[in-house]
C-alpha atoms as a PDB file:
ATOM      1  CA  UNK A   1       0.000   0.000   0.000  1.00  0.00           C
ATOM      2  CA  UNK A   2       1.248   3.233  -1.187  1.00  0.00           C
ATOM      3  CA  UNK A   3       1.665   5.810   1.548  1.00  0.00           C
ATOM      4  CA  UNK A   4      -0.333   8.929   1.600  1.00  0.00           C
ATOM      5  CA  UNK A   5       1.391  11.759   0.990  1.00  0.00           C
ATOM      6  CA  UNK A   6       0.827  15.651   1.767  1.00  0.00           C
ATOM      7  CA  UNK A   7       3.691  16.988   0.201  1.00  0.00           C
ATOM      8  CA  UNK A   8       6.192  16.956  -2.019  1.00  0.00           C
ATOM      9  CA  UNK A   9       9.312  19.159  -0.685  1.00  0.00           C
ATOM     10  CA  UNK A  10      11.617  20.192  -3.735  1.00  0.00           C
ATOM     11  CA  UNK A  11      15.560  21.575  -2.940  1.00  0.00           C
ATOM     12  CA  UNK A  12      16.575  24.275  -5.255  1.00  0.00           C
ATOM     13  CA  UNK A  13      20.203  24.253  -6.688  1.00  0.00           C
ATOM     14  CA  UNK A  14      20.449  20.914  -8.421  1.00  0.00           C
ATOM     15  CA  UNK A  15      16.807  20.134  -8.575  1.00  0.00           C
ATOM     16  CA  UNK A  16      14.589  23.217  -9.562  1.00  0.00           C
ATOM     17  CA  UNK A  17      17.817  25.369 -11.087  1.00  0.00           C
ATOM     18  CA  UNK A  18      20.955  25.140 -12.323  1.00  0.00           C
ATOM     19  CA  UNK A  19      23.557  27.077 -10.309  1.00  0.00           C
ATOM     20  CA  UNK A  20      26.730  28.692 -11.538  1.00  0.00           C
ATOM     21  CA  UNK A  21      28.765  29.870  -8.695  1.00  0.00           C
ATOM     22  CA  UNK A  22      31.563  31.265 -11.369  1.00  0.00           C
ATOM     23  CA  UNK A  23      28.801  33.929 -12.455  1.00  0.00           C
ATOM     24  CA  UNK A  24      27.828  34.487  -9.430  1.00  0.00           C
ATOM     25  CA  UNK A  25      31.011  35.310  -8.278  1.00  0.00           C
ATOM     26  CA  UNK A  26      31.966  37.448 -11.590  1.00  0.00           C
ATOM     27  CA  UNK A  27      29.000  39.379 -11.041  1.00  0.00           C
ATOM     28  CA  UNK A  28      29.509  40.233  -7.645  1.00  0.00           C
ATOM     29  CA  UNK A  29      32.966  40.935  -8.033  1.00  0.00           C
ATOM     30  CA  UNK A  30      32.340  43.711 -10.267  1.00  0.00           C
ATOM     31  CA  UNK A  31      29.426  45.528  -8.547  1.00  0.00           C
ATOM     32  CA  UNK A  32      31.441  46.218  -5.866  1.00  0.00           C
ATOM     33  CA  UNK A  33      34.827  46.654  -7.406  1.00  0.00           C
ATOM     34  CA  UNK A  34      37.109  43.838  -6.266  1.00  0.00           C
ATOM     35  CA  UNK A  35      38.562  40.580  -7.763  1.00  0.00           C
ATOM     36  CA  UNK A  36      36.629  37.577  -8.611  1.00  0.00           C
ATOM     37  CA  UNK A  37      38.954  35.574  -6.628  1.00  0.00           C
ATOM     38  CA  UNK A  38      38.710  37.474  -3.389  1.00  0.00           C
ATOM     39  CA  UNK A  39      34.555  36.806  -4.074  1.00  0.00           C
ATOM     40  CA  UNK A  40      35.367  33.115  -4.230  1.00  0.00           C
ATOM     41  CA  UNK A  41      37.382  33.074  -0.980  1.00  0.00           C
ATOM     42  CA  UNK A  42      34.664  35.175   1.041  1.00  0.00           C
ATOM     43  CA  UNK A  43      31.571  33.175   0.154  1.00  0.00           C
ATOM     44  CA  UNK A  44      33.377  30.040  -0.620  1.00  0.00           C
ATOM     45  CA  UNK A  45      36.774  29.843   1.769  1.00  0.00           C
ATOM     46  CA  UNK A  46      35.855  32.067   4.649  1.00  0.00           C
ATOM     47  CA  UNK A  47      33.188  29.512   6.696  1.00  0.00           C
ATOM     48  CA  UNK A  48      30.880  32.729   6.132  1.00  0.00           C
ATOM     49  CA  UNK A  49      28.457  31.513   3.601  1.00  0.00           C
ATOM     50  CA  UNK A  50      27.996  28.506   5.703  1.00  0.00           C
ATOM     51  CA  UNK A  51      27.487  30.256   8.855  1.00  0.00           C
ATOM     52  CA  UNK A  52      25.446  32.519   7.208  1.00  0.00           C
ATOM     53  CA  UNK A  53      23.246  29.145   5.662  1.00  0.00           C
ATOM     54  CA  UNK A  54      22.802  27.457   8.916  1.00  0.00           C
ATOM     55  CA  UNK A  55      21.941  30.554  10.463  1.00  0.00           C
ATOM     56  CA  UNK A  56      24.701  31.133  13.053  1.00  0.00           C
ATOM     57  CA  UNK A  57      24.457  34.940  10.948  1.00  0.00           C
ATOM     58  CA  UNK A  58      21.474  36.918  10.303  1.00  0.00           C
ATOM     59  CA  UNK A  59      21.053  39.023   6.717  1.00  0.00           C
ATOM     60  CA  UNK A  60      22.732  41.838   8.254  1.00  0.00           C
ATOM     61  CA  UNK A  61      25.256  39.611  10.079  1.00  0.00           C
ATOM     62  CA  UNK A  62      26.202  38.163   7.256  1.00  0.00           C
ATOM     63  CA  UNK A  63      26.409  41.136   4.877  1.00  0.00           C
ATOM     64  CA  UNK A  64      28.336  42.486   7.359  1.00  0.00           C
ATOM     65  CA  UNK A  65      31.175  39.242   7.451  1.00  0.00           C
ATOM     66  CA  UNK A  66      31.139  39.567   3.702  1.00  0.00           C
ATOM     67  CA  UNK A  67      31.859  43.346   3.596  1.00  0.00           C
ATOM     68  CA  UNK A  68      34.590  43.043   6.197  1.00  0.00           C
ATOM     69  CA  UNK A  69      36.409  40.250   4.583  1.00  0.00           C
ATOM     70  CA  UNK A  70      36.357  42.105   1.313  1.00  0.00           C
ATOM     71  CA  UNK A  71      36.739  45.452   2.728  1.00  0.00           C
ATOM     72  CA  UNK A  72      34.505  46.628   0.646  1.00  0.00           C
ATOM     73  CA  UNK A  73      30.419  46.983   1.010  1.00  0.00           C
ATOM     74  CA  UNK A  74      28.354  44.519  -0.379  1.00  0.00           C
ATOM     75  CA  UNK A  75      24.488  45.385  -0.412  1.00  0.00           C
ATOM     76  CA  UNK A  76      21.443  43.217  -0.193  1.00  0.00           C
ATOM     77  CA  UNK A  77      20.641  44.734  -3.878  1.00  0.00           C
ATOM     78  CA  UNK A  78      24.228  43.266  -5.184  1.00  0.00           C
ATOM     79  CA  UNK A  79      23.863  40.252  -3.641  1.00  0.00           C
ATOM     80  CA  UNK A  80      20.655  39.687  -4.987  1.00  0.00           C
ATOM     81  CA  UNK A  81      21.501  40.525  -8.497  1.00  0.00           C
ATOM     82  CA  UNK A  82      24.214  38.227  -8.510  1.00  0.00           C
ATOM     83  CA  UNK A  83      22.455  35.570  -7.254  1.00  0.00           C
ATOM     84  CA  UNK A  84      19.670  36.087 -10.119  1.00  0.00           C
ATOM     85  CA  UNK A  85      22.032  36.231 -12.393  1.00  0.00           C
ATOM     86  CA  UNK A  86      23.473  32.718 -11.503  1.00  0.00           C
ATOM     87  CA  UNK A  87      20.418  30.980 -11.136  1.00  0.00           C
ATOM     88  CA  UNK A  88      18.850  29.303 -13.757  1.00  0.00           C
ATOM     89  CA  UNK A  89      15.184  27.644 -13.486  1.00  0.00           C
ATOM     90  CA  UNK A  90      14.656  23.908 -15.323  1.00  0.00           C
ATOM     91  CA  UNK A  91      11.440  24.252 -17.316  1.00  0.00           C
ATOM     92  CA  UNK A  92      11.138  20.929 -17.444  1.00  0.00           C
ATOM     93  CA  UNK A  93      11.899  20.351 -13.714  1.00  0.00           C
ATOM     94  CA  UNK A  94       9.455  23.214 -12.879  1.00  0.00           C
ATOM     95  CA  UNK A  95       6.308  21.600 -15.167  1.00  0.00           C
ATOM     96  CA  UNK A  96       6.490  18.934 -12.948  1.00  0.00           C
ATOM     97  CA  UNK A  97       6.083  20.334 -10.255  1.00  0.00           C
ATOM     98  CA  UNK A  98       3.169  22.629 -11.937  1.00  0.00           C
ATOM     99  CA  UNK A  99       1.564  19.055 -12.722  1.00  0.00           C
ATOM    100  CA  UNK A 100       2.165  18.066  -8.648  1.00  0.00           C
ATOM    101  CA  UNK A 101       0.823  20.878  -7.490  1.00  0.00           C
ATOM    102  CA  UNK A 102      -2.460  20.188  -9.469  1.00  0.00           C
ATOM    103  CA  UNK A 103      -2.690  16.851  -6.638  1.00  0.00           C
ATOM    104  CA  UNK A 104      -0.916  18.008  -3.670  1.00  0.00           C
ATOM    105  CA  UNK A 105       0.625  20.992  -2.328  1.00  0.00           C
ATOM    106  CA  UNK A 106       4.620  21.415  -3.522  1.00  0.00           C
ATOM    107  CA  UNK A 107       7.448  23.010  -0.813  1.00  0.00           C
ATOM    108  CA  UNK A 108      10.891  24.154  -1.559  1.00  0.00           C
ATOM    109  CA  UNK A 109      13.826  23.791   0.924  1.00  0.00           C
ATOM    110  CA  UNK A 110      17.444  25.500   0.723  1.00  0.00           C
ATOM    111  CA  UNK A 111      20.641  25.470   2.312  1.00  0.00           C
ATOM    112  CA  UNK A 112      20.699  29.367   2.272  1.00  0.00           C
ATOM    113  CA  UNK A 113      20.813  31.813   4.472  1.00  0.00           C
ATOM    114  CA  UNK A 114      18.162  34.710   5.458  1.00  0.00           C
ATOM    115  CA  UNK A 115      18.362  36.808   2.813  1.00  0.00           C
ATOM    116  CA  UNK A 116      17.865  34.510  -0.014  1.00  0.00           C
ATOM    117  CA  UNK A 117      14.297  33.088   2.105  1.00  0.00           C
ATOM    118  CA  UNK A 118      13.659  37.075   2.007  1.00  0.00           C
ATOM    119  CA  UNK A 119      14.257  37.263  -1.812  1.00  0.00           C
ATOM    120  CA  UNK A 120      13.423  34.463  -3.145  1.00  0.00           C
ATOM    121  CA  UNK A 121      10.542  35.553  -5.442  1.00  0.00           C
ATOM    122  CA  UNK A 122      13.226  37.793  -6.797  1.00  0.00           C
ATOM    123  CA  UNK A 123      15.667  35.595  -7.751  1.00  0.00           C
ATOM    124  CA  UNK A 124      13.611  32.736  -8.712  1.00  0.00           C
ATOM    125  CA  UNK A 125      10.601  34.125  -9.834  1.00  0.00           C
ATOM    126  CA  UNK A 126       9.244  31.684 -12.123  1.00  0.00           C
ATOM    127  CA  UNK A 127       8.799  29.379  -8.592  1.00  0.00           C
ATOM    128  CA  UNK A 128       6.071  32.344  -7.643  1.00  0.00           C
ATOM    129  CA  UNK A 129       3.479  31.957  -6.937  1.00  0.00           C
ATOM    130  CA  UNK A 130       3.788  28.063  -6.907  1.00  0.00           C
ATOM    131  CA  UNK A 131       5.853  28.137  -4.358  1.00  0.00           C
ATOM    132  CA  UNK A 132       4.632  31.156  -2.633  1.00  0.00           C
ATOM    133  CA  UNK A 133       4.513  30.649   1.129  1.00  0.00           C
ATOM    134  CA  UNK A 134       5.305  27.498   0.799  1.00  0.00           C
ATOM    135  CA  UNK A 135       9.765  28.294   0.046  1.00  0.00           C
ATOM    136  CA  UNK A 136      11.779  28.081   2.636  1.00  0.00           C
ATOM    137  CA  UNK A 137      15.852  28.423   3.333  1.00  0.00           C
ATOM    138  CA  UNK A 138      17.350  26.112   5.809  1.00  0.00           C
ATOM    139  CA  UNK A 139      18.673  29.027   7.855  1.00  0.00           C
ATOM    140  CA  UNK A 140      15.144  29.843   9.112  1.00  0.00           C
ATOM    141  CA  UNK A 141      15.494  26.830  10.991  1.00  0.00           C
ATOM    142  CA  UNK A 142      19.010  27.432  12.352  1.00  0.00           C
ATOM    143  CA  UNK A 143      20.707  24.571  10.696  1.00  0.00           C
ATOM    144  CA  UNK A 144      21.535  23.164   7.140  1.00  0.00           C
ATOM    145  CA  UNK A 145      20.707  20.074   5.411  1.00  0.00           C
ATOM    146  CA  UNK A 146      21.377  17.454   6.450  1.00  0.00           C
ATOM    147  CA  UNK A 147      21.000  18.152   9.868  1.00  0.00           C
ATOM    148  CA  UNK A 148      17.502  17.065  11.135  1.00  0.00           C
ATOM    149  CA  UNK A 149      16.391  20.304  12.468  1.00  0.00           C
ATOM    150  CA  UNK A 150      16.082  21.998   8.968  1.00  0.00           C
ATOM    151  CA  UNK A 151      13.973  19.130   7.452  1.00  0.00           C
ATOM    152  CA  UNK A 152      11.517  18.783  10.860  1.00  0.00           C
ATOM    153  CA  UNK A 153      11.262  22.495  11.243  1.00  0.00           C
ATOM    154  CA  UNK A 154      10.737  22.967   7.302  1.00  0.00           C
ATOM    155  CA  UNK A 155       7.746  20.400   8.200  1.00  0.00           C
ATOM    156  CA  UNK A 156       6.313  21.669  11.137  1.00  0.00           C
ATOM    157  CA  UNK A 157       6.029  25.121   9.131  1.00  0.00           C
ATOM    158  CA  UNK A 158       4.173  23.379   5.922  1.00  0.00           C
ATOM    159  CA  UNK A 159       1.783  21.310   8.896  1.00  0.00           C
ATOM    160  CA  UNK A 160       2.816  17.827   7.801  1.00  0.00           C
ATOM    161  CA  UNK A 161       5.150  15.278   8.715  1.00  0.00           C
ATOM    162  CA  UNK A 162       7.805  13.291   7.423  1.00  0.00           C
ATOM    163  CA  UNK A 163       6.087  10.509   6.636  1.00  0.00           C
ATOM    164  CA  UNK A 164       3.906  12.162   4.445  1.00  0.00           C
ATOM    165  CA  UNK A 165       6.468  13.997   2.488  1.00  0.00           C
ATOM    166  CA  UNK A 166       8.536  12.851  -0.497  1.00  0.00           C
ATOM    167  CA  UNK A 167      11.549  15.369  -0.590  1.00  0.00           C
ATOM    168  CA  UNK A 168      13.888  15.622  -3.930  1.00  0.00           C
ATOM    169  CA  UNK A 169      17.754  16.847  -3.750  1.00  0.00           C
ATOM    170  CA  UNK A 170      20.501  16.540  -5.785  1.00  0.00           C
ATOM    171  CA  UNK A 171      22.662  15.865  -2.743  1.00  0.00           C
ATOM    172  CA  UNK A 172      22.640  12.145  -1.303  1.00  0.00           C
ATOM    173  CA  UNK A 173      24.016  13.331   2.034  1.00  0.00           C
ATOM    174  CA  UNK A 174      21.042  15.573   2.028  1.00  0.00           C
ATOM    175  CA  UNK A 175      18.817  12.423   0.881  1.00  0.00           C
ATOM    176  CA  UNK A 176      20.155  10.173   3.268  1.00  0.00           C
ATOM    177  CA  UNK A 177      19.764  12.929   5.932  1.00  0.00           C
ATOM    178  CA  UNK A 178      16.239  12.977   4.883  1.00  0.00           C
ATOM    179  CA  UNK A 179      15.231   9.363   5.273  1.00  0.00           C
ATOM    180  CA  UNK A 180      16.965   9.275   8.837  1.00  0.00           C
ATOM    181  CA  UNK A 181      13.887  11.651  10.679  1.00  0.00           C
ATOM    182  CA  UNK A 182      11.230   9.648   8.060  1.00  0.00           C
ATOM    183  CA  UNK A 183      10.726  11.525   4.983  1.00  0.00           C
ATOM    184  CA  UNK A 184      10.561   9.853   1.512  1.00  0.00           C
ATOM    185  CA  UNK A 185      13.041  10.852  -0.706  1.00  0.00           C
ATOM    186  CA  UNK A 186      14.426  10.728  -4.065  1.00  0.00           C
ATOM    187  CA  UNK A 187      18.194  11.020  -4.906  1.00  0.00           C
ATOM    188  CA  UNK A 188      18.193  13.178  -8.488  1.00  0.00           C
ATOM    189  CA  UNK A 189      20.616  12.658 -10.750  1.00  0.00           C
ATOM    190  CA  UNK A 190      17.916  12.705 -13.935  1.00  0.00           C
ATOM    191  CA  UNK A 191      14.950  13.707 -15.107  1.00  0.00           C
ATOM    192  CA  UNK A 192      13.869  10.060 -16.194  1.00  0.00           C
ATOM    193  CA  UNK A 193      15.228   8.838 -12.589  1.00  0.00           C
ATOM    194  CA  UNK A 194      12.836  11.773 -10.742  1.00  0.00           C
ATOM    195  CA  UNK A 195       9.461  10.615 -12.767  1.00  0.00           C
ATOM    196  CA  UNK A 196      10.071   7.276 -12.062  1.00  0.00           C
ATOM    197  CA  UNK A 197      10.512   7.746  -8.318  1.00  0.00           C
ATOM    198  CA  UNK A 198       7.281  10.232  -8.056  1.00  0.00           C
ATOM    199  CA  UNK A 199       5.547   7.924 -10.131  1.00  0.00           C
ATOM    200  CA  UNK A 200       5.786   4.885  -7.492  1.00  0.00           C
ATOM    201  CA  UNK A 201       3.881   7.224  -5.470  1.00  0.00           C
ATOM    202  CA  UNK A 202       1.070   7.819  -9.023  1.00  0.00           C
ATOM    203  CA  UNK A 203       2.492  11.157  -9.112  1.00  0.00           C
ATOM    204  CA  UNK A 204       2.416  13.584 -11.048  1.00  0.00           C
END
């Protein structure tokens, strides 16, 4: 017997988009007038993107680490547009979850930090309004993928639980993390391999 499901919980980078952190880094680089390298070692090198995605740092917080690091500013509004700019959405990825939606209701989890939860329609905005209400980043929670806390307080926010949630990430630590507190969930590494596994549940 097929379990009942409430929800299918999506991840972002690897799943929903395509992510280039080389033009993300480019881009930010030259809004605020330093070299794409230093970039790299800030958000990459420095521990401050990850403290800033389990949410150990705040939007402000982190902007603030970033800035300091680079000695030079970095704004929400540069942050954002370099974000954008690296972030690609998967049509096909995304009309599946159009066709989910049309059965149950569709999530989105993150490992980001504050700011990109508080932007999200911004830099994604072909996930709005599907996702709206509904898109979370792991630092809301105060941890990351795969530690427990982000997927249980990602599921007490949607009202559901793990056991009625199939949850999709590119990331098999993330996966495996998943399955540990209950959920259902589905390795990607294809498109093929993602229809298959929502179909054993007669999804979409």
């Amino acid at each position: 017997m097929k379990p009942a499901l409430r929800c299918v919980l999506f991840d972002l980078d690897g799943v929903l988009a395509d992510y280039d952190k080389q033009i993300r880094v480019e881009h930010l680089a030259h809004a605020i007038g330093c070299t794409a390298e230093a970039v790299h070692a800030a958000i990459y090198k420095s521990g401050i993107e990850e403290a800033g995605d389990n949410g150990a740092l705040d939007t402000a917080g982190y902007l603030h680490a970033l800035s300091t690091h680079l000695a030079h500013p970095v704004e929400a509004a540069d942050w954002v547009a370099a974000r954008r700019a690296a972030t690609t959405i998967r049509p096909e990825v995304l009309d599946i979850a159009h066709a989910v939606a049309r059965r149950l209701p569709v999530a989105l989890l993150t490992n980001n930090g504050q700011l990109m939860a508080d932007t999200l329609p911004q830099i994604v905005p072909a996930l709005f309004p599907l996702f709206a209400g509904r898109a979370f980043a792991a630092a809301q929670f105060g941890a990351a993928k795969p530690d427990a806390a982000a997927y249980l307080g990602c599921l007490e926010a949607l009202g559901t639980t793990p056991a009625a949630t199939f949850f999709i990430d590119d990331s098999a630590a993330n996966v495996e993390g998943a399955r540990r507190v209950g959920l259902h969930a589905h390795h990607y590494q294809t498109l093929e391999g993602m229809k298959q596994a929502l179909a054993a549940f007669d999804l979409p």
